[in-house]
N, C-alpha and C. Protein backbone atom coordinates (compact mmCIF):
# COMPACT_ATOMS: atom_id res chain seq x y z
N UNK A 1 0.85 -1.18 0.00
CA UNK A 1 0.00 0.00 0.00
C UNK A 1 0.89 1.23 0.00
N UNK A 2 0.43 2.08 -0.67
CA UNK A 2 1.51 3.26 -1.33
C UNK A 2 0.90 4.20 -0.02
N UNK A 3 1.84 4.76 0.36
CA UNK A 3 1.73 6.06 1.60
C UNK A 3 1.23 7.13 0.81
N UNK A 4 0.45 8.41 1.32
CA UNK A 4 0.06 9.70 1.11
C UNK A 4 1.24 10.35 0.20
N UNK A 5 2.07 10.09 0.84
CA UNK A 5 3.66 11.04 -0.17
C UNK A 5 4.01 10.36 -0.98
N UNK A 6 3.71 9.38 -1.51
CA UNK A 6 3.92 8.73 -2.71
C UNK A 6 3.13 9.64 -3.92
N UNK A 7 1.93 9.64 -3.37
CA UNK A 7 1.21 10.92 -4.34
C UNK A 7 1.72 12.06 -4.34
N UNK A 8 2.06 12.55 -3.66
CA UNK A 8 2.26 14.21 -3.37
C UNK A 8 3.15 14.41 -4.48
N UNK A 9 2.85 15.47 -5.33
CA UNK A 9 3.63 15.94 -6.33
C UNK A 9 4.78 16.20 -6.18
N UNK A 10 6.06 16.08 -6.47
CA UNK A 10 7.60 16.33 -6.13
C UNK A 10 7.62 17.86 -6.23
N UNK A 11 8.20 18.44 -5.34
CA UNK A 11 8.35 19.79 -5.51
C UNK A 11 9.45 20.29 -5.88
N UNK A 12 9.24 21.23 -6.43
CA UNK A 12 10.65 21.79 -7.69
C UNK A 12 11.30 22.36 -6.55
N UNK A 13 12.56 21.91 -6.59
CA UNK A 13 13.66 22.53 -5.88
C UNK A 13 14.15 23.80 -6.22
N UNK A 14 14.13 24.92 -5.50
CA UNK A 14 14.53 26.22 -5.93
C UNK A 14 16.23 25.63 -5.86
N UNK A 15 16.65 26.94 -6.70
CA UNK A 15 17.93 26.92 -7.48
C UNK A 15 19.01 27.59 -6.29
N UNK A 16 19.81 26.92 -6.03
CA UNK A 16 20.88 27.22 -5.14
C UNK A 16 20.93 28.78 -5.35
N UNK A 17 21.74 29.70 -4.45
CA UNK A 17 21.73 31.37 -4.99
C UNK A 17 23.09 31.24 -3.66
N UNK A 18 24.03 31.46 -4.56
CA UNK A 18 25.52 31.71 -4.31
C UNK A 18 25.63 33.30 -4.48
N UNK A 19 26.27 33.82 -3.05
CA UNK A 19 26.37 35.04 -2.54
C UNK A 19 27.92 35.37 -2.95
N UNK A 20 28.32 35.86 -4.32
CA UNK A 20 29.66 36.12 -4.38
C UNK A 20 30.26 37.41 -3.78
N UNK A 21 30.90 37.50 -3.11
CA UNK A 21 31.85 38.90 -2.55
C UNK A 21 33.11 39.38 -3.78
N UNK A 22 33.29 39.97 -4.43
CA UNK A 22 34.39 40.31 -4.38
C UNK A 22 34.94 41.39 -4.35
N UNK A 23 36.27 40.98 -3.79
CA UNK A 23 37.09 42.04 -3.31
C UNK A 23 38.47 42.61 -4.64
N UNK A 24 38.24 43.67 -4.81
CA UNK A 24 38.79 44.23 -5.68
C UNK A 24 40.08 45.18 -4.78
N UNK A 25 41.08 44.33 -5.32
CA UNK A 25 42.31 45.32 -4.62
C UNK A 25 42.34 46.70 -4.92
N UNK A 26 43.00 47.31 -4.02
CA UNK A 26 43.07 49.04 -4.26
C UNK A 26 44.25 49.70 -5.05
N UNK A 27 43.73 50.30 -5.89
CA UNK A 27 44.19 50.50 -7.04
C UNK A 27 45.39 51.83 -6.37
N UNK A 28 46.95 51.15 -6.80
CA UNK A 28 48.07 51.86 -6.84
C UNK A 28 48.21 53.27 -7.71
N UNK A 29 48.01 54.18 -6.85
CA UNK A 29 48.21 55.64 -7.17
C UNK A 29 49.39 55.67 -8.23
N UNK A 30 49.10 56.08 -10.09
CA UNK A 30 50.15 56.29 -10.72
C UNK A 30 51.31 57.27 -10.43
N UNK A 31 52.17 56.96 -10.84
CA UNK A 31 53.33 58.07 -10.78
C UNK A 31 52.87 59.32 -10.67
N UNK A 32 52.65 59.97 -11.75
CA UNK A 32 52.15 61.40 -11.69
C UNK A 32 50.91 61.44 -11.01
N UNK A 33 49.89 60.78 -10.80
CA UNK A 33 49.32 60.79 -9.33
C UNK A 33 49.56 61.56 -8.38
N UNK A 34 50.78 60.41 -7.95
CA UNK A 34 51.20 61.07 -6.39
C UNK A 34 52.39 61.94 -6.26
N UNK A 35 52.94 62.26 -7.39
CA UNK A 35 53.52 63.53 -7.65
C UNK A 35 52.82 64.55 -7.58
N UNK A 36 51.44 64.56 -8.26
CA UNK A 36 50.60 65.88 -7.98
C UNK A 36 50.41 65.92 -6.93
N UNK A 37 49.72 64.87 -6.12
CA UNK A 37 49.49 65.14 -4.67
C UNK A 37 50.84 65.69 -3.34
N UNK A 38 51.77 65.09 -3.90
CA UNK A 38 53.18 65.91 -2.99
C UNK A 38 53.12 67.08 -2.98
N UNK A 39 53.14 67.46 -4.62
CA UNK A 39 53.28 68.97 -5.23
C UNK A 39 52.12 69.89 -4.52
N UNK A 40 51.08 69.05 -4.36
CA UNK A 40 50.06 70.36 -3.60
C UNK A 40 50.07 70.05 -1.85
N UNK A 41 50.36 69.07 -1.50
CA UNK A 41 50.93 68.98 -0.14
C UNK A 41 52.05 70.17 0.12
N UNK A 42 53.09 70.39 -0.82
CA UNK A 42 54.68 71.21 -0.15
C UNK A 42 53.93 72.15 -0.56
N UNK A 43 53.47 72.83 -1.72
CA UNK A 43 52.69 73.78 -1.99
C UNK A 43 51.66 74.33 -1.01
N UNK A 44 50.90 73.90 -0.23
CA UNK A 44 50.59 74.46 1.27
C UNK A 44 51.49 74.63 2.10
N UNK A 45 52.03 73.98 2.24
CA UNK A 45 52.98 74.42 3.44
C UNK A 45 53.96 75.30 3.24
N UNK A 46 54.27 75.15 1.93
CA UNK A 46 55.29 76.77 1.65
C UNK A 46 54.40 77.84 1.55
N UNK A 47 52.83 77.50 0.79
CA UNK A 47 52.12 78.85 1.41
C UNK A 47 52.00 79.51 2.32
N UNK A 48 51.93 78.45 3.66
CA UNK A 48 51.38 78.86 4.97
C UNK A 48 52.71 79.55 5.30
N UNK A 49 54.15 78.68 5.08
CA UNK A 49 55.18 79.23 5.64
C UNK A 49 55.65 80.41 5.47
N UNK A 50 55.48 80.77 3.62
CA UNK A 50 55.37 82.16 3.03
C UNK A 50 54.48 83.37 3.94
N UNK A 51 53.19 83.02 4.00
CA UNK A 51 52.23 83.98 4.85
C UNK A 51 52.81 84.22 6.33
N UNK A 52 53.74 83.33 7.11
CA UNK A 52 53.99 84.09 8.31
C UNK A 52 55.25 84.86 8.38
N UNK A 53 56.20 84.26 7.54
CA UNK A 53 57.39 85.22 7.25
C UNK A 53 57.02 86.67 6.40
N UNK A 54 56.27 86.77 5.59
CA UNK A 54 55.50 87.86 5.38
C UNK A 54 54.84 88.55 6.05
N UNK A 55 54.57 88.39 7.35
CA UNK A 55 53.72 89.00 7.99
C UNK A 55 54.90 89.73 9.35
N UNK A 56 56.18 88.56 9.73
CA UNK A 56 56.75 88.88 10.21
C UNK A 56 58.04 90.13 9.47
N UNK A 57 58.05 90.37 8.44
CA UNK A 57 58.79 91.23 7.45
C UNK A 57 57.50 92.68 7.74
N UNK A 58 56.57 92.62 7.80
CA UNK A 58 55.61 94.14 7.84
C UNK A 58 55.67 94.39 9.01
N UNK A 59 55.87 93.12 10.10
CA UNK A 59 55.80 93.68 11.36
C UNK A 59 57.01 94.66 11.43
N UNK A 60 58.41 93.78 11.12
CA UNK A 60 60.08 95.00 11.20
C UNK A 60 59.23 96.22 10.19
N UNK A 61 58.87 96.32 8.99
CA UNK A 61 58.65 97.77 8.06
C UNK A 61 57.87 97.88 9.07
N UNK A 62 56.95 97.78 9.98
CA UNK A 62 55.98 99.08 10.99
C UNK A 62 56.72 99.32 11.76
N UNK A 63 57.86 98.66 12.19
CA UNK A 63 58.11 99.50 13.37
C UNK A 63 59.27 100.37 13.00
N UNK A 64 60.33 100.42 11.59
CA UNK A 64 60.59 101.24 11.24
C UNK A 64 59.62 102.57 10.92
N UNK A 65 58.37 102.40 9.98
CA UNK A 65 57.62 103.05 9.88
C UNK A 65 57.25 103.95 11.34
N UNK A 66 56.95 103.31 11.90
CA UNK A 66 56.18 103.97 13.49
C UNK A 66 57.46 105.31 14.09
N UNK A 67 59.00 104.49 14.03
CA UNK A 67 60.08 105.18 14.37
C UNK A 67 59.63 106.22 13.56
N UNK A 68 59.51 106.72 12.54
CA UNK A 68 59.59 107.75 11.42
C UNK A 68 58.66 108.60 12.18
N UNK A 69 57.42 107.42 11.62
CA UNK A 69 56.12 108.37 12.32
C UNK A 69 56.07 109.21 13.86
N UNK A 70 56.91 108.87 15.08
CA UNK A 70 57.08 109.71 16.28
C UNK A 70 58.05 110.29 15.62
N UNK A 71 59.10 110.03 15.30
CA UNK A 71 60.06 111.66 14.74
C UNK A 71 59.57 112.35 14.60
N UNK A 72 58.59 112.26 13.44
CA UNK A 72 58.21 113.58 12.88
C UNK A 72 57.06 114.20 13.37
N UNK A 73 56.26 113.57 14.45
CA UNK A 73 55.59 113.98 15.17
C UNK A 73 56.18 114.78 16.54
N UNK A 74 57.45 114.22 16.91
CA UNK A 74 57.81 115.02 18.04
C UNK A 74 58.30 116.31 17.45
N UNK A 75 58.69 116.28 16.46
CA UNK A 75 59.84 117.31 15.39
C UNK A 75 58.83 118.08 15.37
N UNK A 76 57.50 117.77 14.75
CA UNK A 76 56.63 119.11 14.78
C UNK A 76 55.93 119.38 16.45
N UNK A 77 55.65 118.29 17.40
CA UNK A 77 55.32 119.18 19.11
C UNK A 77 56.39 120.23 19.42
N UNK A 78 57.95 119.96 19.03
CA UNK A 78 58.54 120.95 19.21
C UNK A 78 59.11 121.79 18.92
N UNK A 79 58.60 122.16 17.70
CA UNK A 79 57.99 123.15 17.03
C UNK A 79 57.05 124.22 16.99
N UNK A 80 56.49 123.26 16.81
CA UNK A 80 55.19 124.06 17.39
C UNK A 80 54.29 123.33 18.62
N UNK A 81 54.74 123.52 19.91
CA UNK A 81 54.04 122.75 21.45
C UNK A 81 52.34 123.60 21.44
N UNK A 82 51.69 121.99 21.51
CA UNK A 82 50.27 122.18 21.39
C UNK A 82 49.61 121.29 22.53
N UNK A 83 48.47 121.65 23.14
CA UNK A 83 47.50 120.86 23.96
C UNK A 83 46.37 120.80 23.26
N UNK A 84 46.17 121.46 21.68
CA UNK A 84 45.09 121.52 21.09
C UNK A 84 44.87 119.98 20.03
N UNK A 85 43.90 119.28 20.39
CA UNK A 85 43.47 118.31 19.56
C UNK A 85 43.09 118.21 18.29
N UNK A 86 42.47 119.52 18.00
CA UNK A 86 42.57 119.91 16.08
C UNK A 86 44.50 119.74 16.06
N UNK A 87 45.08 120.38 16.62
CA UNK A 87 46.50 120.54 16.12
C UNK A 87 47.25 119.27 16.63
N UNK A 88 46.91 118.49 17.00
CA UNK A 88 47.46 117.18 17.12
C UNK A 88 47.22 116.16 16.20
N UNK A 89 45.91 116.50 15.92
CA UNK A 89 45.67 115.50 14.97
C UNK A 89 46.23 115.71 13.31
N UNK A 90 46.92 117.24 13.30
CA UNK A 90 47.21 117.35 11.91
C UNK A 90 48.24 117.15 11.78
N UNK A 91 49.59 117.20 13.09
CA UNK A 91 50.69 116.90 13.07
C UNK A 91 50.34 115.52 13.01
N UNK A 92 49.79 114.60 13.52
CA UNK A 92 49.82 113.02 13.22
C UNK A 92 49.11 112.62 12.19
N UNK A 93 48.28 113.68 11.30
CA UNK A 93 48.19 113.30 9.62
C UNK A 93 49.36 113.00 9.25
N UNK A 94 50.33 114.66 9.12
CA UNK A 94 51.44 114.79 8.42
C UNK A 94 52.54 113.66 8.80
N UNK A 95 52.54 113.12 10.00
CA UNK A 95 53.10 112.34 10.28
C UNK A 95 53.63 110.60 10.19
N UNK A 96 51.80 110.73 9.96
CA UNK A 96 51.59 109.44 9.57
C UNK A 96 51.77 109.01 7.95
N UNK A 97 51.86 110.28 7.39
CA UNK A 97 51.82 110.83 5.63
C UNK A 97 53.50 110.02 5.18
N UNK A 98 54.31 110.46 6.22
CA UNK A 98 55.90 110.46 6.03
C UNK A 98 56.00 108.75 6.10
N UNK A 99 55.36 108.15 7.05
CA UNK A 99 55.93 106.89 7.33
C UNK A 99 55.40 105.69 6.48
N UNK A 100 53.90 106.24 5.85
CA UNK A 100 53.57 105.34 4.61
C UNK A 100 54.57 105.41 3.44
N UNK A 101 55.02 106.64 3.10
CA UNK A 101 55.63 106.89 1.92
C UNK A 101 57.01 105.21 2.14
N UNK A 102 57.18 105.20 3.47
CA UNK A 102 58.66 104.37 3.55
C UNK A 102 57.94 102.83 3.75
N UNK A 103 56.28 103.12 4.02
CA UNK A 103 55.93 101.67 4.29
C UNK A 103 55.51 101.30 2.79
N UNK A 104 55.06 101.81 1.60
CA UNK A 104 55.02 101.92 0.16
C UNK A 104 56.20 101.12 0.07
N UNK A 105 56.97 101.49 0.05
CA UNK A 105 58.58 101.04 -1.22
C UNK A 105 59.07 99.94 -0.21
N UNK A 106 59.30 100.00 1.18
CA UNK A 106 59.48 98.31 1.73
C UNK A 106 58.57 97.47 1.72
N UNK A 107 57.54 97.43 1.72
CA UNK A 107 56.05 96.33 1.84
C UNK A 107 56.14 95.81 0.48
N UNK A 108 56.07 96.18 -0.34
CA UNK A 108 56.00 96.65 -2.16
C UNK A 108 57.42 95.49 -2.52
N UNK A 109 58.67 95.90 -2.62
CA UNK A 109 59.84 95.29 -2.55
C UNK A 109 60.53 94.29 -1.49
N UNK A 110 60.20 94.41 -0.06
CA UNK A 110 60.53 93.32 0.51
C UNK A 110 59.55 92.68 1.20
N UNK A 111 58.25 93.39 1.68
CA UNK A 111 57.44 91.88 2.68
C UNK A 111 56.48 91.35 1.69
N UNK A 112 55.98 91.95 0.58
CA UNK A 112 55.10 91.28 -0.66
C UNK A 112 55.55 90.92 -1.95
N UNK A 113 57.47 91.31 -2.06
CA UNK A 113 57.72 90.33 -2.86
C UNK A 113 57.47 90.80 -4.41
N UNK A 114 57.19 92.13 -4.49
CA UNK A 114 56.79 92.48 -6.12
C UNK A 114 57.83 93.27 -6.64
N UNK A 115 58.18 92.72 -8.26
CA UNK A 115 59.19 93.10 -8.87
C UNK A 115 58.84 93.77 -9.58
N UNK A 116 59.25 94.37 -10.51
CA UNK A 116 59.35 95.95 -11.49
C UNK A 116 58.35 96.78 -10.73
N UNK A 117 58.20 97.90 -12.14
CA UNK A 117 58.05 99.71 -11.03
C UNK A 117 56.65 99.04 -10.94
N UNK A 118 56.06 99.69 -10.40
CA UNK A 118 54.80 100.24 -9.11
C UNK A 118 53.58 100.74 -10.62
N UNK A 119 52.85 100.15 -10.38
CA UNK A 119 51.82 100.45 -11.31
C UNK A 119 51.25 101.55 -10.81
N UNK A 120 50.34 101.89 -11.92
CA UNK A 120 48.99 103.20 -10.86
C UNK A 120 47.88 102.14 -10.53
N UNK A 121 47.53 101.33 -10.78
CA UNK A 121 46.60 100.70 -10.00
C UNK A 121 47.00 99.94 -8.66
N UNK A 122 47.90 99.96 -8.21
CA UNK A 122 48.92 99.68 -6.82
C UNK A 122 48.96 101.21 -6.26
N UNK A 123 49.26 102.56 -6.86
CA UNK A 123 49.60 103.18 -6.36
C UNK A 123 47.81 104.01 -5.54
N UNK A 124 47.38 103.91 -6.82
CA UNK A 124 46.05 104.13 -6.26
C UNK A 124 45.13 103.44 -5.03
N UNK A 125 45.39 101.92 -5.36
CA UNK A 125 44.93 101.27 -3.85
C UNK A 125 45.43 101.56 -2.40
N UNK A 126 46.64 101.75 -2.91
CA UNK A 126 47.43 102.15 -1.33
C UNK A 126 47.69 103.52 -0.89
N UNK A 127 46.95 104.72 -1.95
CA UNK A 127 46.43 105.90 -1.46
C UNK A 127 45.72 105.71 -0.80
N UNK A 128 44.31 104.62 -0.76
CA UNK A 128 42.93 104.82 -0.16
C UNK A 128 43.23 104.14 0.63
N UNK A 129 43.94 102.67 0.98
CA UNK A 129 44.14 101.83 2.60
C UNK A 129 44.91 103.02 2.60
N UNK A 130 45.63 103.78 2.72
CA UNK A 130 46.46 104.76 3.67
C UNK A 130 45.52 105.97 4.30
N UNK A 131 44.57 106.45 3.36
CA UNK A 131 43.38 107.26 3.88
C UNK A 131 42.54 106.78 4.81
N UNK A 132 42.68 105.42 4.22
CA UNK A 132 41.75 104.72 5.45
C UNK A 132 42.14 104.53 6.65
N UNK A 133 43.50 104.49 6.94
CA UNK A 133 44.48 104.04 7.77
C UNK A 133 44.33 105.47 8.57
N UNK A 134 44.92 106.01 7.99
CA UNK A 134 44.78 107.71 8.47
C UNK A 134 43.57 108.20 9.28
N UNK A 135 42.49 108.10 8.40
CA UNK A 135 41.13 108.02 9.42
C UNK A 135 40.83 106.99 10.43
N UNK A 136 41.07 105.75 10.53
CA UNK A 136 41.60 105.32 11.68
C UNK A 136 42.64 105.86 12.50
N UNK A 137 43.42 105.84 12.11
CA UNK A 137 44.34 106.53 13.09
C UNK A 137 44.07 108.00 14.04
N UNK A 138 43.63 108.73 13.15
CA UNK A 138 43.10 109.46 13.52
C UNK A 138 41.72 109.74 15.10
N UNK A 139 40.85 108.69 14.62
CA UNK A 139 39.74 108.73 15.40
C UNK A 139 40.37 107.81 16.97
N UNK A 140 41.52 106.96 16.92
CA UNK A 140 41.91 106.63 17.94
C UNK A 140 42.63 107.51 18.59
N UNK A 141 43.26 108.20 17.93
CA UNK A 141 43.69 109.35 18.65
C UNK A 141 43.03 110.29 19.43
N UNK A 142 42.22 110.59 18.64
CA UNK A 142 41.16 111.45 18.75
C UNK A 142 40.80 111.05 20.51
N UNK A 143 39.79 110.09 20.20
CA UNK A 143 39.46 109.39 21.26
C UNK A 143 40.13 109.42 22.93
N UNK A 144 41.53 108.58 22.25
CA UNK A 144 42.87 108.93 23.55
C UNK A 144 42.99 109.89 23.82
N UNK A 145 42.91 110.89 23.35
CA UNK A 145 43.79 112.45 23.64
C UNK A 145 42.42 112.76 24.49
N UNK A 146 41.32 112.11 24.13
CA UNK A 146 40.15 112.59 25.21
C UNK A 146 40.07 112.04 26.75
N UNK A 147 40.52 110.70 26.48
CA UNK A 147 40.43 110.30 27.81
C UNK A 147 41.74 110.87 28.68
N UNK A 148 42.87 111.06 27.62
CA UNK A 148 44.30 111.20 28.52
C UNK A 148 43.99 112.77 28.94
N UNK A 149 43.53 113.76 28.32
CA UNK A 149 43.39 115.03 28.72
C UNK A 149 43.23 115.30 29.84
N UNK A 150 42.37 114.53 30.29
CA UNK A 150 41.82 114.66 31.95
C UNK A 150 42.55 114.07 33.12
N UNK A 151 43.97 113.04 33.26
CA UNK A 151 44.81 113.12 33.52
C UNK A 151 46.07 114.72 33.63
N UNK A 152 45.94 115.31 32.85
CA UNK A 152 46.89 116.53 32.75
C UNK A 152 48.03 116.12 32.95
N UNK A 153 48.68 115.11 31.96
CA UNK A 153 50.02 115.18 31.33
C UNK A 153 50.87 115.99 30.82
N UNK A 154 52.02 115.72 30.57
CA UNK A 154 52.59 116.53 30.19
C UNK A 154 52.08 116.50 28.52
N UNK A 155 52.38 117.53 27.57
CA UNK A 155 52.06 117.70 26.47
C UNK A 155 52.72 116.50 25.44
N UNK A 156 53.90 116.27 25.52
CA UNK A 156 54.59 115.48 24.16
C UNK A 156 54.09 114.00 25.20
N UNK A 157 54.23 113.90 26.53
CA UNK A 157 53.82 112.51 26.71
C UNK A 157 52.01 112.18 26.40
N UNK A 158 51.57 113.38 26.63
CA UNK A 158 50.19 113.00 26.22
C UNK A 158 50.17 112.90 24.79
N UNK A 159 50.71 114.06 24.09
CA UNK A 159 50.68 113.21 22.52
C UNK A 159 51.34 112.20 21.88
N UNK A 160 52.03 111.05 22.89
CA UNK A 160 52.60 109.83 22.28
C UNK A 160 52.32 109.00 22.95
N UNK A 161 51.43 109.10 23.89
CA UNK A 161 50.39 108.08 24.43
C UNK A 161 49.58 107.63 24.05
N UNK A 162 48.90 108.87 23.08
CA UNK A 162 47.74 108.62 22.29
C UNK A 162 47.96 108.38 21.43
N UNK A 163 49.44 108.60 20.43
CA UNK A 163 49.62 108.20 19.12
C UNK A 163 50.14 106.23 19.41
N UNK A 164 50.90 105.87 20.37
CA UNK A 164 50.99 104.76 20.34
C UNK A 164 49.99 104.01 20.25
N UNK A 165 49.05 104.22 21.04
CA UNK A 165 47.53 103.64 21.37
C UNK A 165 46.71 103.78 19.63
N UNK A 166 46.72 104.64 19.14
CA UNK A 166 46.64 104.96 17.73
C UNK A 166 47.17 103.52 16.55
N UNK A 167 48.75 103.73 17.17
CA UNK A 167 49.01 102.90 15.93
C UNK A 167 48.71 101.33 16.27
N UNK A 168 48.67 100.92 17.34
CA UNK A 168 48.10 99.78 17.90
C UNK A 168 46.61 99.37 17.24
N UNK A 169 45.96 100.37 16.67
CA UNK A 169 44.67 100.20 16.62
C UNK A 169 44.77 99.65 14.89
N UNK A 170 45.72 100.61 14.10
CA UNK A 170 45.60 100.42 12.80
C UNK A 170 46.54 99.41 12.02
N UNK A 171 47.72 98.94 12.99
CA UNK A 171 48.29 97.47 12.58
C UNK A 171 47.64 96.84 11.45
N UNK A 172 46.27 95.96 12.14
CA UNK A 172 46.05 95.28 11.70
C UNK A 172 45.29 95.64 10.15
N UNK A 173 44.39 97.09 10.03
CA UNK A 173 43.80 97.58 8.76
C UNK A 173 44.76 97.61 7.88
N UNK A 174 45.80 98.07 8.28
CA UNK A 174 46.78 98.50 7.19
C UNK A 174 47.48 97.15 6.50
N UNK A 175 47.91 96.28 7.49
CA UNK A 175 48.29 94.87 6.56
C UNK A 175 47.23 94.10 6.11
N UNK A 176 45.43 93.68 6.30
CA UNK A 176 44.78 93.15 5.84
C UNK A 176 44.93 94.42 4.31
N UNK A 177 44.85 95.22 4.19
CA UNK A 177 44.27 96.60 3.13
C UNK A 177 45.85 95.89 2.50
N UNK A 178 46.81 95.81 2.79
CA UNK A 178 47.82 95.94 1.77
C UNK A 178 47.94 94.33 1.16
N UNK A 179 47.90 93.63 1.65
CA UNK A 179 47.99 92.21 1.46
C UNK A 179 47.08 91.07 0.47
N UNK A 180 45.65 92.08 1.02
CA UNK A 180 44.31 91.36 0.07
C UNK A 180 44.21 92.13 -1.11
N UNK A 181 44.78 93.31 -1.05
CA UNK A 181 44.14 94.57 -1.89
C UNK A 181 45.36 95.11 -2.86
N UNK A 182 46.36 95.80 -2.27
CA UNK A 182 47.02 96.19 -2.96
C UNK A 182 47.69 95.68 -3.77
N UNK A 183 48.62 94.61 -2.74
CA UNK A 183 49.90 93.88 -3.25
C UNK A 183 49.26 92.55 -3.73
N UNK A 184 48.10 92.10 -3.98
CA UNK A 184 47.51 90.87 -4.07
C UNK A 184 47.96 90.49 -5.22
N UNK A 185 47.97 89.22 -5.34
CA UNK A 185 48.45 88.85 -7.11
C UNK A 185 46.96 88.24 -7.70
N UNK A 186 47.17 88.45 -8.95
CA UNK A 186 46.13 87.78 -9.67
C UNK A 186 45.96 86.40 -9.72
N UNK A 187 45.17 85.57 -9.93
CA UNK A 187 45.27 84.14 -10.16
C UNK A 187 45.86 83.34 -10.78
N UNK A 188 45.83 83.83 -12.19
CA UNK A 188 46.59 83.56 -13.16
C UNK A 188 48.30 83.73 -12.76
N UNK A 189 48.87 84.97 -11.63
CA UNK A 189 50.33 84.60 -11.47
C UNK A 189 50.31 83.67 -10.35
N UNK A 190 49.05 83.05 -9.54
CA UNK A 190 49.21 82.07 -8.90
C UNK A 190 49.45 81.10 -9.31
N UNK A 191 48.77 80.92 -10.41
CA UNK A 191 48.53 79.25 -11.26
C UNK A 191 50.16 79.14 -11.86
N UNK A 192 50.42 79.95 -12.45
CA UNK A 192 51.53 79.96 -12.91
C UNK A 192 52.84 79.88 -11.46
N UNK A 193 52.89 80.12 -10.89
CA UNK A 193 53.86 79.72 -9.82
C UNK A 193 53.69 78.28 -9.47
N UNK A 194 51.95 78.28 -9.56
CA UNK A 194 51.97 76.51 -8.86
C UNK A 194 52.37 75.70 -9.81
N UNK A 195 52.05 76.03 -11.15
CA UNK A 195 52.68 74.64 -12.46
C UNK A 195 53.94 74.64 -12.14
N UNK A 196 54.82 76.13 -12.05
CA UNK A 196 56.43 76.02 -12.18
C UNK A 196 56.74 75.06 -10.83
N UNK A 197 56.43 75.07 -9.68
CA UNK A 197 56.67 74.71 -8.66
C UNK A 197 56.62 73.20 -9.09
N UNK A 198 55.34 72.79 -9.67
CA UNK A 198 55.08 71.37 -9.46
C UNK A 198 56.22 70.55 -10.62
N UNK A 199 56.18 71.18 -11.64
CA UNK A 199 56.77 70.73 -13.06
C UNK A 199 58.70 70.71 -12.12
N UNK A 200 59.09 71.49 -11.75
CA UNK A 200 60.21 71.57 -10.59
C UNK A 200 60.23 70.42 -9.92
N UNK A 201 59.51 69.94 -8.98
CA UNK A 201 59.91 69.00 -8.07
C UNK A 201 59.42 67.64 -9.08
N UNK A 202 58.93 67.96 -9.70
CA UNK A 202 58.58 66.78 -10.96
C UNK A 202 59.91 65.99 -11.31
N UNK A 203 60.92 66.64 -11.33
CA UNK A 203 62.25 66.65 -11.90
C UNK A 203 62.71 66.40 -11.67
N UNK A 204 62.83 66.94 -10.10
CA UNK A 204 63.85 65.97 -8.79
C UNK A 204 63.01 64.53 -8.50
């Protein structure tokens, strides 16, 4: 006598399903690959290194600059000795007038690095950061000579109290204004420094 599962229809066996993995090795960076990638690796870091030695080169031109700028500010208090704040502030125009002229031709030639003469579109930008500079300078002064007044200092120490405090204030306008603005290079002499750079160590 035939059992129940003797009838039972055979059932179709589903089809095995093999789970393949594969692992594809990691593909070896070509030569010029990882030459480019060096080249823009040292290429930051000589940027970054460039930007603080540049910054430390404007710091020496300000404080030559600044030397200039009290000369010729004490040269005119004693000259002409003032407690008047209109007349302080015009001797530290004129003053401040003398020490751009010397922060122009060193910033220009040694902390930004630019060769042949001085364009008018350089000369023009760094009229207006210097106006600007000036009117800063100015209004800190301004300011100081108000609070120091009421102390009753002596005259040349009150006016180089307030001019120090002054130039403290405009440091920083005057090198963002010369750096982004004036002395900035175009892109195109960027790109071109970075090919020479890279095509260079290409070599070695």
């Amino acid at each position: 006598m035939k059992s129940r599962t003797d009838f039972e229809p055979m059932r179709e066996r589903e089809p095995l399903r093999v789970m393949l993995t594969l692992e594809f090795p990691t593909p070896t960076p070509l030569p010029n690959e990882t030459s480019n990638i060096n080249v823009h690796v040292a290429s930051k870091r000589k940027t970054r290194n460039r930007t603080i030695w540049q910054f430390v080169r404007f710091w020496l031109v300000g404080c030559l600059n600044t030397t200039i700028d009290l000369l010729v500010l004490n040269c005119l208090l004693q000259l002409w000795p003032t407690q008047s704040i209109a007349r302080l502030l015009l001797f530290n125009t004129i003053a401040y007038a003398f020490g751009a002229l010397n922060s122009f031709a060193l910033n220009r030639y040694w902390t930004f690095r630019r060769a042949g003469r001085p364009k008018a579109r350089e000369g023009a930008r760094f009229l207006l950061v210097t106006l600007a500079a000036i009117v800063c300078n100015d209004l800190i002064l301004w300011l100081m000579s108000q609070v120091l007044h009421l102390a009753h200092l002596n005259p040349t120490l009150w006016a180089n109290s307030s001019k120090v405090a002054a130039i403290g204030g405009t440091i920083l306008v005057s090198y963002l204004g010369m750096r982004l603005w004036v002395f900035v290079q175009s892109s195109h002499q960027n790109r071109e420094r970075f090919v020479y750079t890279g095509k260079c160590q290409h070599k070695e």
